[in-house]
Protein backbone atom coordinates (compact mmCIF):
# COMPACT_ATOMS: atom_id res chain seq x y z
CA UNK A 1 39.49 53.14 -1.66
CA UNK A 2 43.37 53.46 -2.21
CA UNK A 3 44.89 50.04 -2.03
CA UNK A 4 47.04 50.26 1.69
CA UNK A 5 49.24 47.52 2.53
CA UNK A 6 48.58 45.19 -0.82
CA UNK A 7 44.76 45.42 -0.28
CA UNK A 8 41.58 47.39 -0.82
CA UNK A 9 40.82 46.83 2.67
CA UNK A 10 44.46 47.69 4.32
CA UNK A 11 45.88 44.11 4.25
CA UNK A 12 43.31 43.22 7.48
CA UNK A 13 41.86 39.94 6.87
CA UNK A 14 39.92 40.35 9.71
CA UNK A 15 39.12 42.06 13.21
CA UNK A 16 42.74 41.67 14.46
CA UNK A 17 44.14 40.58 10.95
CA UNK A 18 43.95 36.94 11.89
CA UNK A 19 40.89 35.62 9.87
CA UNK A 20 38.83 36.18 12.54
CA UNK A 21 35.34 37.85 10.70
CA UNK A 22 35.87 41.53 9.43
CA UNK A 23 34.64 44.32 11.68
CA UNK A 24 31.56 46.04 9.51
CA UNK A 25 32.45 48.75 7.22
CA UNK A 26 31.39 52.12 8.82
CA UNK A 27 28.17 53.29 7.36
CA UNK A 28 28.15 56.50 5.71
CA UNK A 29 27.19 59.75 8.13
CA UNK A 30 24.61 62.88 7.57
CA UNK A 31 26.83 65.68 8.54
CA UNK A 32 24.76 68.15 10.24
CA UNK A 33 27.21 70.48 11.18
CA UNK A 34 30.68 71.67 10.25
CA UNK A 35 32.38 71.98 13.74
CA UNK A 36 35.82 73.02 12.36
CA UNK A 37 36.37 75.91 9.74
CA UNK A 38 39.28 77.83 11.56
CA UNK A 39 42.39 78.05 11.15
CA UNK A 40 44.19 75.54 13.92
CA UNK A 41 47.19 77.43 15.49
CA UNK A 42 48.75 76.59 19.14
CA UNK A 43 45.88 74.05 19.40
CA UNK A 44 43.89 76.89 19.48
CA UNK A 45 41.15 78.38 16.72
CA UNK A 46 41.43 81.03 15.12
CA UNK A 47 39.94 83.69 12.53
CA UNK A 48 42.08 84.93 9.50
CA UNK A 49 44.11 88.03 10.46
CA UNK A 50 42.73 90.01 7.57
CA UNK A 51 39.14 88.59 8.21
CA UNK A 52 38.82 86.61 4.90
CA UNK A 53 37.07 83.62 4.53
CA UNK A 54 36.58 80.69 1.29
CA UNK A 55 33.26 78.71 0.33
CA UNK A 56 33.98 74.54 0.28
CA UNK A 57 31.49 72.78 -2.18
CA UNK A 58 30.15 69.32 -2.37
CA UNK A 59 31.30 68.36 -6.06
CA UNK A 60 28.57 65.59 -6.18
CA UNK A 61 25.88 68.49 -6.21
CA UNK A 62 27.21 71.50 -6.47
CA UNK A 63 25.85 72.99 -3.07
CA UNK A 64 28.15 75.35 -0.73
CA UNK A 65 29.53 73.22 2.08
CA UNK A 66 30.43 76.07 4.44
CA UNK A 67 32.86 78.92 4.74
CA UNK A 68 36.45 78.58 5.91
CA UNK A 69 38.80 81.19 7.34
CA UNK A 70 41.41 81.71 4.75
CA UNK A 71 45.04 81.89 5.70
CA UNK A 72 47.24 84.50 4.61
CA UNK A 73 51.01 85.21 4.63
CA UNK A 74 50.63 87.00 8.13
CA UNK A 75 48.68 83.91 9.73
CA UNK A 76 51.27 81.62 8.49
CA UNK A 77 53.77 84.05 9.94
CA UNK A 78 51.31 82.94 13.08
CA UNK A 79 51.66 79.46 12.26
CA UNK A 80 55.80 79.23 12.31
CA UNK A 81 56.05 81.03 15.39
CA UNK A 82 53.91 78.87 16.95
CA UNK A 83 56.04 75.78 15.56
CA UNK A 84 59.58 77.34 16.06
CA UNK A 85 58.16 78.06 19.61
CA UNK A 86 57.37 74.40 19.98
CA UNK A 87 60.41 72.72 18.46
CA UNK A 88 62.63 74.88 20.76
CA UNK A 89 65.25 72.85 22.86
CA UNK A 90 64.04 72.62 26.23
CA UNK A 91 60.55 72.48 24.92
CA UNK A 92 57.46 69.68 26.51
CA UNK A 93 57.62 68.77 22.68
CA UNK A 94 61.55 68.28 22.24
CA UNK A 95 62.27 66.57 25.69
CA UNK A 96 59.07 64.11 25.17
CA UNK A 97 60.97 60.32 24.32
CA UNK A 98 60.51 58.48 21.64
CA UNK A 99 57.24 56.21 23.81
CA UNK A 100 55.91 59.49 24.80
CA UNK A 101 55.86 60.47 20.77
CA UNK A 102 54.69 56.95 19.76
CA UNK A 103 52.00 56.60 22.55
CA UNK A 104 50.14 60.60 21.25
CA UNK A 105 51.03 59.00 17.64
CA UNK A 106 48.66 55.98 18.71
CA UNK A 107 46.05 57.67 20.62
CA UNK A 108 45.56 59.98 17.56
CA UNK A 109 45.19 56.42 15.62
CA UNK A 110 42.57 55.51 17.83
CA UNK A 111 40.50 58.86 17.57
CA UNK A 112 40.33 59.20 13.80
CA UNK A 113 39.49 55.11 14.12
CA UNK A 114 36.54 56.42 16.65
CA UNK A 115 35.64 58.86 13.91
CA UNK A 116 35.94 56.87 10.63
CA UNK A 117 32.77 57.48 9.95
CA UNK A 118 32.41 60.90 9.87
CA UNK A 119 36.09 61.38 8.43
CA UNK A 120 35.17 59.18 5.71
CA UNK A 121 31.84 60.80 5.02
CA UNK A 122 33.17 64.38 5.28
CA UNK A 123 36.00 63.50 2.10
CA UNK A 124 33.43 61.11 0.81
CA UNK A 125 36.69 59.44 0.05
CA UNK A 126 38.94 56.81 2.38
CA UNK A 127 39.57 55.80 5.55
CA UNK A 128 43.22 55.82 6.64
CA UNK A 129 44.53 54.63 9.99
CA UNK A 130 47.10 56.36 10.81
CA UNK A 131 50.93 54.06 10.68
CA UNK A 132 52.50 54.47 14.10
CA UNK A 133 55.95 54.52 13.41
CA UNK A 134 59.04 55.23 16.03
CA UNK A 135 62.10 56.87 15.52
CA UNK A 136 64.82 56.98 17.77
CA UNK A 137 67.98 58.59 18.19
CA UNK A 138 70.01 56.12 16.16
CA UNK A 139 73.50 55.81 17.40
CA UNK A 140 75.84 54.00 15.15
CA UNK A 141 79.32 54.14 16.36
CA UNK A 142 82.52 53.99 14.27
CA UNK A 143 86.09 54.32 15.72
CA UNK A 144 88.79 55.29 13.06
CA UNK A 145 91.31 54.14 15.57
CA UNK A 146 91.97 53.96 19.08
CA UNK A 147 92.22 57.52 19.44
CA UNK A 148 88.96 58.40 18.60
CA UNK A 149 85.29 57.63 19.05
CA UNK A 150 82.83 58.60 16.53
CA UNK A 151 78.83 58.31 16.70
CA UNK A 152 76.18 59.63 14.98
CA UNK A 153 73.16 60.96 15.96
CA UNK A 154 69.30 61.12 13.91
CA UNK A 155 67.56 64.70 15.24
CA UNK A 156 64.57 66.63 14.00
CA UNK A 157 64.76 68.49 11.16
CA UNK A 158 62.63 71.28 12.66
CA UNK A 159 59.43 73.15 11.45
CA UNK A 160 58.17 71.19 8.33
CA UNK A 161 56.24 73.00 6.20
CA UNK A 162 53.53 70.54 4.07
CA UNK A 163 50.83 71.80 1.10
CA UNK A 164 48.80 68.92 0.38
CA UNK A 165 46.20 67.97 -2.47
CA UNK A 166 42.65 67.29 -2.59
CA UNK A 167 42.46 63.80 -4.22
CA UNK A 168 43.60 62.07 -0.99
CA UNK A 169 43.14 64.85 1.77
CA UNK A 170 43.05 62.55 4.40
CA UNK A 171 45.64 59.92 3.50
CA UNK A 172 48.06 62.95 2.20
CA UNK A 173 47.56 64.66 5.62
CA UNK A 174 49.05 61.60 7.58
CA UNK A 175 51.50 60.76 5.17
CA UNK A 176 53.10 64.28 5.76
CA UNK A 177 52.17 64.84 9.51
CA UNK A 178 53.43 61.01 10.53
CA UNK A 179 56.67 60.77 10.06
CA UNK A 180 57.58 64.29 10.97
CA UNK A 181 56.02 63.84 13.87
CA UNK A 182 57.61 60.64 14.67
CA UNK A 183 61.13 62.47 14.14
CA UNK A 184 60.20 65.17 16.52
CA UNK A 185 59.28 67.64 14.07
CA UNK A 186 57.08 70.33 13.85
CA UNK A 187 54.28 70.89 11.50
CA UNK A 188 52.55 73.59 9.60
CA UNK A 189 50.28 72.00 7.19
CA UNK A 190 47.69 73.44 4.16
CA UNK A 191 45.56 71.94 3.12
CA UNK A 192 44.19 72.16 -0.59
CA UNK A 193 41.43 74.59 -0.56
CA UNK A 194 38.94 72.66 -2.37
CA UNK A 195 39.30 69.80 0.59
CA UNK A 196 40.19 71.77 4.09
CA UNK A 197 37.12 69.89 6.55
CA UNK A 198 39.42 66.49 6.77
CA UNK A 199 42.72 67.86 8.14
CA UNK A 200 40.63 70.63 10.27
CA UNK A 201 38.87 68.09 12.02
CA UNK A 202 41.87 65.98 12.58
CA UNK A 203 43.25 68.77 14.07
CA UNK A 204 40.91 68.65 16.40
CA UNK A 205 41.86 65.15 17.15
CA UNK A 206 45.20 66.20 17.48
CA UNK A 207 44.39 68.13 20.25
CA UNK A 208 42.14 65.93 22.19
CA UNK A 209 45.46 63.58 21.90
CA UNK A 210 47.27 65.86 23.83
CA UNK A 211 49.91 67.06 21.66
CA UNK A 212 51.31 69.96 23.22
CA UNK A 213 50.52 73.43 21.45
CA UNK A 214 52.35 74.00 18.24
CA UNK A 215 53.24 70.78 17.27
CA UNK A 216 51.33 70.65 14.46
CA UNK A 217 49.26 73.79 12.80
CA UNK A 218 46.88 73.69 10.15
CA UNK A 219 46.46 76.95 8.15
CA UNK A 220 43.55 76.48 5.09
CA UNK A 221 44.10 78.36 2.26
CA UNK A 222 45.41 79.43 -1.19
CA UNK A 223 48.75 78.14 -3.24
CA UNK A 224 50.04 81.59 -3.98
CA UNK A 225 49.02 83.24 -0.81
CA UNK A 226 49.37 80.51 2.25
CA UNK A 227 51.27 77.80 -0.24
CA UNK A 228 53.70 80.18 -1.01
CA UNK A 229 54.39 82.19 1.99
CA UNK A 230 55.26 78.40 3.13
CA UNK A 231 57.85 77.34 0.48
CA UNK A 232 59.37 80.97 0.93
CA UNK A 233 59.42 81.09 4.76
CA UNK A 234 63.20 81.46 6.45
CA UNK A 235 61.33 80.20 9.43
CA UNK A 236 60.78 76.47 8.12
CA UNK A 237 63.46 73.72 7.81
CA UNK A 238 61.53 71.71 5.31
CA UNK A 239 58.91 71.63 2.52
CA UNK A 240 57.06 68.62 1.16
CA UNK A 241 54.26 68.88 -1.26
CA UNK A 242 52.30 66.64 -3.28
CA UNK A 243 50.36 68.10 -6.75
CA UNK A 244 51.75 69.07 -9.80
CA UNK A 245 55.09 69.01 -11.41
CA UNK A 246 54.50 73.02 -12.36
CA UNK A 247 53.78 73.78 -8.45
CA UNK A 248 56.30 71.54 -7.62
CA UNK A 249 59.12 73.76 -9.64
CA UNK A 250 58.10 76.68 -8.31
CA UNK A 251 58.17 75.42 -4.65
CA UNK A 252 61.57 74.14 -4.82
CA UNK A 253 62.70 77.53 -6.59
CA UNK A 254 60.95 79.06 -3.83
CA UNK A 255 63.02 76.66 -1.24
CA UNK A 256 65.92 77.65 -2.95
CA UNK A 257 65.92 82.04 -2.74
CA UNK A 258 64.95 81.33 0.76
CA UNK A 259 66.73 79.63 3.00
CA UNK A 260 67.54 76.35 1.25
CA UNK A 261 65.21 74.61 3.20
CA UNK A 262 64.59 70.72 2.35
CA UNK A 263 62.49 70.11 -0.09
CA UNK A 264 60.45 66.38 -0.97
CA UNK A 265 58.24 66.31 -3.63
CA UNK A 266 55.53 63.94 -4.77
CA UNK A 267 54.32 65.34 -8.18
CA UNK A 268 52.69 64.17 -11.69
CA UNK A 269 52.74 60.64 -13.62
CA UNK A 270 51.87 59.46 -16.76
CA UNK A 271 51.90 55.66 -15.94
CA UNK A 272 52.25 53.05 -18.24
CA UNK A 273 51.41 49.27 -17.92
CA UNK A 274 53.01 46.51 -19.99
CA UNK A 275 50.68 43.82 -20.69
CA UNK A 276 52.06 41.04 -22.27
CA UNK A 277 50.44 37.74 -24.25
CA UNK A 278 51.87 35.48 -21.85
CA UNK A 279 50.01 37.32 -19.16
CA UNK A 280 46.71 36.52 -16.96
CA UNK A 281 44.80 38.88 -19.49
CA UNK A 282 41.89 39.10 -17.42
CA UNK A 283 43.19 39.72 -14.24
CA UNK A 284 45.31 42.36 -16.19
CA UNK A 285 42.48 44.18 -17.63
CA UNK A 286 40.62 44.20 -14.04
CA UNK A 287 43.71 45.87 -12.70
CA UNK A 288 44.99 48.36 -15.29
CA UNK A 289 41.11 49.16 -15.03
CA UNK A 290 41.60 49.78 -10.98
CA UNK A 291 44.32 52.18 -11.70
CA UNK A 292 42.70 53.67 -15.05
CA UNK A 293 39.34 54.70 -12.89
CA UNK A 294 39.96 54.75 -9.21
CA UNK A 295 38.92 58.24 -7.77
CA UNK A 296 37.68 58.67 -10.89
CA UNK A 297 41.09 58.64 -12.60
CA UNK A 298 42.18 61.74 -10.02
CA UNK A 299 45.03 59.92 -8.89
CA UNK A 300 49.48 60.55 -9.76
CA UNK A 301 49.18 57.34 -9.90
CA UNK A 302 46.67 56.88 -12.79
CA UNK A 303 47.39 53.55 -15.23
CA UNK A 304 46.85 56.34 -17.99
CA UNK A 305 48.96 54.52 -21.15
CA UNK A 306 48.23 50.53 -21.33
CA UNK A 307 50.53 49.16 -23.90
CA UNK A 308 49.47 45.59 -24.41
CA UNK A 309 51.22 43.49 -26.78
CA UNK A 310 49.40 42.97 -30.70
CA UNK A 311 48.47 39.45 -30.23
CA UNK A 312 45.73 40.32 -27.29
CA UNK A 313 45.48 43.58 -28.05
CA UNK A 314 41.95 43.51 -29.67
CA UNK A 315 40.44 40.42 -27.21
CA UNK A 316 42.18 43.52 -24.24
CA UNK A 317 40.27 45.82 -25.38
CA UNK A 318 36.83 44.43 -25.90
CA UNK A 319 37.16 43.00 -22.12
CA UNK A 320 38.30 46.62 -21.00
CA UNK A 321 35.46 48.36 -22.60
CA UNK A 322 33.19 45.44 -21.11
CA UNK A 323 34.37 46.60 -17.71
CA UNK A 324 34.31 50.24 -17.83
CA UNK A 325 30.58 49.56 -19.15
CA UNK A 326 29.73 47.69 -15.38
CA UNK A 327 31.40 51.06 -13.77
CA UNK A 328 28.28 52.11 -11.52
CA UNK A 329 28.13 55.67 -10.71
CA UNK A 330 26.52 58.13 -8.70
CA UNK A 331 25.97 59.56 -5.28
CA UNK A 332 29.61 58.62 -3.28
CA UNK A 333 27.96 58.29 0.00
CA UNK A 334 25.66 55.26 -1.75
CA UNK A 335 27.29 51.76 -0.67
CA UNK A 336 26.57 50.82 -4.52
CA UNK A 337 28.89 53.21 -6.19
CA UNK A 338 31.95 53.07 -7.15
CA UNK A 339 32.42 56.03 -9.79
CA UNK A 340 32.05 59.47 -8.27
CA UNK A 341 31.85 63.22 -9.06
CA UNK A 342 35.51 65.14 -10.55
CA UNK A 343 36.62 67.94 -7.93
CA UNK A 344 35.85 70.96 -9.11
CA UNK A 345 34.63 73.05 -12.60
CA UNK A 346 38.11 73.52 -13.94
CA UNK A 347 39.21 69.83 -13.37
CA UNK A 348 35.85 68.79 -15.03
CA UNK A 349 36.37 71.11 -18.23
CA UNK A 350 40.32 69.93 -18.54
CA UNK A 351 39.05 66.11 -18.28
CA UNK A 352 36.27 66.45 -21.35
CA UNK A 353 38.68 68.77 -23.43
CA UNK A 354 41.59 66.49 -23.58
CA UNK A 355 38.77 63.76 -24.34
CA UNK A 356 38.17 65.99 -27.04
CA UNK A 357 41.56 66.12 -27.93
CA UNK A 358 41.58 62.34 -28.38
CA UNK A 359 39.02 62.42 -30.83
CA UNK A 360 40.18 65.10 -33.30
CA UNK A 361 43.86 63.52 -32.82
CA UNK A 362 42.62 59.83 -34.10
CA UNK A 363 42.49 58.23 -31.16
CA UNK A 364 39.58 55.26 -31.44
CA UNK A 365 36.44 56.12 -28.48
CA UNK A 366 35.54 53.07 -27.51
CA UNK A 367 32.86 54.05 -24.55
CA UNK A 368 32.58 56.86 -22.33
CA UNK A 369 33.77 60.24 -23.31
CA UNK A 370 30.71 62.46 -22.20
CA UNK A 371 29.62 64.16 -18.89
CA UNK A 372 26.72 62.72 -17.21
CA UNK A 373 23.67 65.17 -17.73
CA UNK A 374 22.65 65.07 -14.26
CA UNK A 375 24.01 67.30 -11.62
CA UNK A 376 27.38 67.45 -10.43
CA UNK A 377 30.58 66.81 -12.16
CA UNK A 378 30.63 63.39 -13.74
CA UNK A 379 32.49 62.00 -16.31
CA UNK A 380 31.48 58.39 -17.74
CA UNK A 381 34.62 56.47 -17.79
CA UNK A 382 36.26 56.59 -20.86
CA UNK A 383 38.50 54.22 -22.94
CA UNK A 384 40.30 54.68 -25.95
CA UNK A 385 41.93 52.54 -27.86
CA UNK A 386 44.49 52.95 -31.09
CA UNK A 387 46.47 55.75 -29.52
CA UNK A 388 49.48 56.92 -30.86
CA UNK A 389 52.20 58.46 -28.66
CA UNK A 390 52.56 61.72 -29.95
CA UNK A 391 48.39 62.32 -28.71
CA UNK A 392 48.01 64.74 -25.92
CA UNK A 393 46.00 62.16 -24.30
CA UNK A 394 49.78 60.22 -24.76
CA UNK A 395 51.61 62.66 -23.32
CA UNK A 396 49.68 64.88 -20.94
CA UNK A 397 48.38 64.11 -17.21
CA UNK A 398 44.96 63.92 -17.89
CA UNK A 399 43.88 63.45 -14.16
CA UNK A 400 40.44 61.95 -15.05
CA UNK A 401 38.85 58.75 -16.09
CA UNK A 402 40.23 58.19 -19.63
CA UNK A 403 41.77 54.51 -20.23
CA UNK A 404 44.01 55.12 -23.10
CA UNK A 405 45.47 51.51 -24.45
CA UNK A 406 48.45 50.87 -27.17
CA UNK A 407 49.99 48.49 -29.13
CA UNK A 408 53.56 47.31 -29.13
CA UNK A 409 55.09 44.26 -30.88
CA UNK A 410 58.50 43.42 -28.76
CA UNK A 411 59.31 44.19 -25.16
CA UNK A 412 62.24 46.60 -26.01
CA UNK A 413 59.61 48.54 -28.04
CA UNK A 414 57.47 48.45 -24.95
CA UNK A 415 60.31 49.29 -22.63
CA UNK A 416 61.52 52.36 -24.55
CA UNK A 417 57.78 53.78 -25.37
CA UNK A 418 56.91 53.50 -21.66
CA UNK A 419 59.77 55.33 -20.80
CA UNK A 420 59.49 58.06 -23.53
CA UNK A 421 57.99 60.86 -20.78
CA UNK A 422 59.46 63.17 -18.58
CA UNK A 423 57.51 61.08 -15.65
CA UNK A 424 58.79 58.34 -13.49
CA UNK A 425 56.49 57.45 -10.86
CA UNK A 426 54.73 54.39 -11.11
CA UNK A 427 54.46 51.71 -14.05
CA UNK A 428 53.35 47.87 -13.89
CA UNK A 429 54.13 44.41 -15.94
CA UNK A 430 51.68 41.86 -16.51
CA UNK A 431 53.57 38.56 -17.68
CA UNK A 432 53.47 34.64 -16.13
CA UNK A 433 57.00 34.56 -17.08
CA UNK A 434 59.59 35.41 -13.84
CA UNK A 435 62.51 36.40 -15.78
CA UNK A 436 60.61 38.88 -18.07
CA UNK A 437 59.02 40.53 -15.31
CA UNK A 438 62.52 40.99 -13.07
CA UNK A 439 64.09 42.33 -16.34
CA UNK A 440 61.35 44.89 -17.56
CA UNK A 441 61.31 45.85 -14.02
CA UNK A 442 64.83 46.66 -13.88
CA UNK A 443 64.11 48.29 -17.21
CA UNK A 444 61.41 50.44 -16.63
CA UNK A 445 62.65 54.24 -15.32
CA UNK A 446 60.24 55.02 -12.48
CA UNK A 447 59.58 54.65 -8.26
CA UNK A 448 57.27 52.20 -8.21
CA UNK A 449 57.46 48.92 -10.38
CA UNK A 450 54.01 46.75 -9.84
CA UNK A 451 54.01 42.81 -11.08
CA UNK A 452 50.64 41.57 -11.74
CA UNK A 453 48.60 44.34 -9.42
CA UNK A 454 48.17 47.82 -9.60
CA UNK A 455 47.92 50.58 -6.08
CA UNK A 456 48.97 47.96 -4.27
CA UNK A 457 50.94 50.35 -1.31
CA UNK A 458 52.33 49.35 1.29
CA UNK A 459 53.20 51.67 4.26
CA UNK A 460 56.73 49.99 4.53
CA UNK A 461 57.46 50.16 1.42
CA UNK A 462 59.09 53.60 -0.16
CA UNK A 463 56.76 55.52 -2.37
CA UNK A 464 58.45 58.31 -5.03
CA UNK A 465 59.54 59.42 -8.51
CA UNK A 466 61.99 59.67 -10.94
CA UNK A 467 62.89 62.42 -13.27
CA UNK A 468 59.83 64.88 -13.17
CA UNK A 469 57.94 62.95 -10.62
CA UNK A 470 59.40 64.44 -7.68
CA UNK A 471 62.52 63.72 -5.15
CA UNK A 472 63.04 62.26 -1.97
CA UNK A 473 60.54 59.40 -0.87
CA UNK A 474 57.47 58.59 1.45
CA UNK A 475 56.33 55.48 3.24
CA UNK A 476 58.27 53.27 5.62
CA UNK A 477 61.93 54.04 6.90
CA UNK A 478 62.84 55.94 3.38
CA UNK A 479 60.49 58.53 4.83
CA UNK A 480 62.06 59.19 8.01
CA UNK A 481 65.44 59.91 6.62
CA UNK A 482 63.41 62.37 4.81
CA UNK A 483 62.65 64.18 8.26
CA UNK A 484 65.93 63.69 10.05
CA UNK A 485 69.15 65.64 10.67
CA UNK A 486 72.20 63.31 10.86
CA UNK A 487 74.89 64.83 13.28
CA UNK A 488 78.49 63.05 13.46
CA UNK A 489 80.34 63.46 16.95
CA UNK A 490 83.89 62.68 17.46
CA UNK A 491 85.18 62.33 20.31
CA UNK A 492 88.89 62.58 21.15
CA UNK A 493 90.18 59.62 23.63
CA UNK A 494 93.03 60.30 26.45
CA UNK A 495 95.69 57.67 26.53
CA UNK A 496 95.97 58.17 30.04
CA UNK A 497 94.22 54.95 31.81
């Protein structure tokens, strides 16, 4: 599970997050039936306009899932009208207060908490409790002088438009669909199509809330067909995506020959960590491990280059490969794993041919490295060590579990080799010393700096990229201004009394 709020288990130390004993972790569910496979328009279900449909597979085995209606341009056409219809002035949607919003916002909290189980069995994946955050309309007033009055107003943006990723499809979901809806947005949201059961279901959820009809729309289906007709559409006020840095270009070119729309963007990473001598070296190792082979290295935020400095750099790596060698996996839905199946096919081939890659370059395989010959699409973790920065395992998003660990012999070299990528969105220092950690910090070009952890997010807390990694940010109040309009009104005073 992604780290939430500083913690595996999202910063709750117990029942009410007051040391009282933890609630049990929800057992793992037998899904008998897949209730939801329509597309979710006017909180209403509906069939694909040109009657096509998609197969969803279980990656752990291989076996069809179900079908899915597939969304086109014409039922995302659908989609926007429904949204434009229910972002209108006037609307139940637009004159609902900020309470009103904050009190659906909760109740659809408490509904996916009643459903955890299932949720978390369907994604095989995390549980994610929805953030209730408010938004008001924030008033700040400035008078020039005493012939004016000037205030400022936050409004809604107005139809967002959101195209999500598998690797998260539950947490990605709620980090789009909260704070838009907390700004009084509307929503038309697909899903990736290897991952569409999550965010149908929760629109089910959304429903049984009571959001009115067309606040939020869910249309499953293909990047160039549904994907695009989103980034394109003159209908929507704003895009936000999370995936790749090539999708990512083409969306915000897409934004642009439209209508300008808004555009955030949470896209690739090739992460480094700075491990240095002075540092905890086997907490380090435990955490650059975390972020190496969590969601079986399918994450932007993958700690894919560990640059640990020469003096521990052998006693680093033995420990590391010690570690990935403990990695259990196997079935996801078994309590005792904690190393699962790669998504699909295609992500499976990539994985083992840039592994490849390492080995004909000269990188050093020190464990892993292979597929598991069992079914489904595993991948032994994989660590290698004496890699050299112009390797494609270097330089390329692998989005697997490959560990790939350098050497450096002064923190400037460290500095300047971590920052030698067109990335920028996460990187992480390991040091006891204060001052060196503040400075590299400062130093280090990307969103996210972590000291001594790794994943540790925090709702609050802003989440985004430099350069290549995407604009605009997610999480906390950062978000919100994200999904807000501000207005400036003047008003001219009389003199008269």
């Amino acid at each position: 599970r992604m780290a939430q709020n500083g913690t595996t288990e999202n910063g709750v130390t117990g029942a009410n997050g007051d040391g009282s004993p933890p609630m049990p972790f929800p057992q793992p569910v037998k899904v008998q039936e897949i209730r939801h496979t329509k597309i979710f328009i006017n909180n209403e279900w509906h069939t694909s306009l040109k009657g096509k449909t998609f197969q969803t597979f279980n990656p752990a085995t291989g076996v069809q899932i179900c079908e899915v209606e597939e969304a086109d341009k014409a039922d995302v056409d659908k989609a926007v009208k429904a949204a434009r219809a229910a972002c209108q002035r006037g609307s139940p949607w637009r004159r609902m207060d900020v309470s009103s919003r904050g009190r659906l916002l909760h109740k659809l909290a408490d509904l996916m908490e009643r459903d955890r189980a299932l949720l978390a069995s369907t994604t095989s994946s995390l549980l994610v409790n929805l953030t209730s955050v408010t938004s008001s309309c924030c008033c700040v007033v400035a008078s020039p002088d005493d012939t004016f009055m000037c205030f400022t107003r936050h409004e809604p943006v107005g139809v967002c438009g959101a195209i999500i990723p598998w690797n998260f499809p539950l947490l990605m979901f709620m980090w789009k669909v909260a704070p838009a809806l907390c700004c009084g947005n509307t929503v038309v949201i697909k899903p990736a199509e290897q991952t569409p059961l999550t965010a149908l279901h929760v629109g089910s959820l959304i429903k049984e809330a009571g959001f009115p009809p067309g606040v939020v729309n869910i249309v499953p289906g293909f990047g160039p067909t549904a994907g695009a007709a989103i980034a394109s559409h003159m209908g929507i006020d704003k895009v936000a995506f999370t995936g790749s840095t090539k999708v990512g270009q083409l969306i915000k070119e897409a934004a642009a020959k439209s209508n300008l729309k808004r555009v955030t963007l949470e896209l690739g990473g090739k992460n480094p960590c700075i491990v240095f001598a002075d540092s905890d070296l086997q907490l380090a190792v435990e955490e650059t491990q975390k972020g190496a082979f969590f969601n079986q290295g399918q994450c932007c935020t993958a700690a894919s280059r560990v640059f640990v400095e020469e003096q521990v750099y052998e006693e680093f790596v033995r420990h590391s490969v010690e570690s990935a060698k403990t990695i259990v996996i196997g079935d996801p839905l078994d309590p005792r794993t904690s190393h699962g199946p790669q998504i699909d096919q295609k992500q499976f081939d990539k994985i083992l041919e840039l592994i490849d890659s390492g080995k004909k370059e000269g990188a050093k395989l020190e464990c892993g490295g292979v597929a598991m010959e069992d079914t489904g699409l595993y991948i032994q973790p994989t660590v290698f060590s004496h890699v050299k920065d112009h390797m494609r395992i270097a330089k390329e998003e692998i989005f697997g579990p490959v560990q790939c660990i350098f050497r450096f012999k002064s923190q400037q070299e460290a500095i300047e080799r971590a920052n030698s990528t067109e990335y920028g969105l996460a990187s992480a220092v390991f040091t006891r010393n204060l001052d060196r950690a503040l400075s590299v910090s400062a130093a280090l070009e990307t969103g996210t700096v972590w000291v001594n952890c790794y994943n540790a997010l925090h709702a609050q807390a802003p989440f985004g990229g430099y350069k290549m990694s995407g604009n605009g940010r997610e999480l906390g109040e950062y978000a919100l201004a994200e999904y807000s309009e501000v207005k400036a009104v003047t008003i001219k005073l009389t003199e008269a009394l």
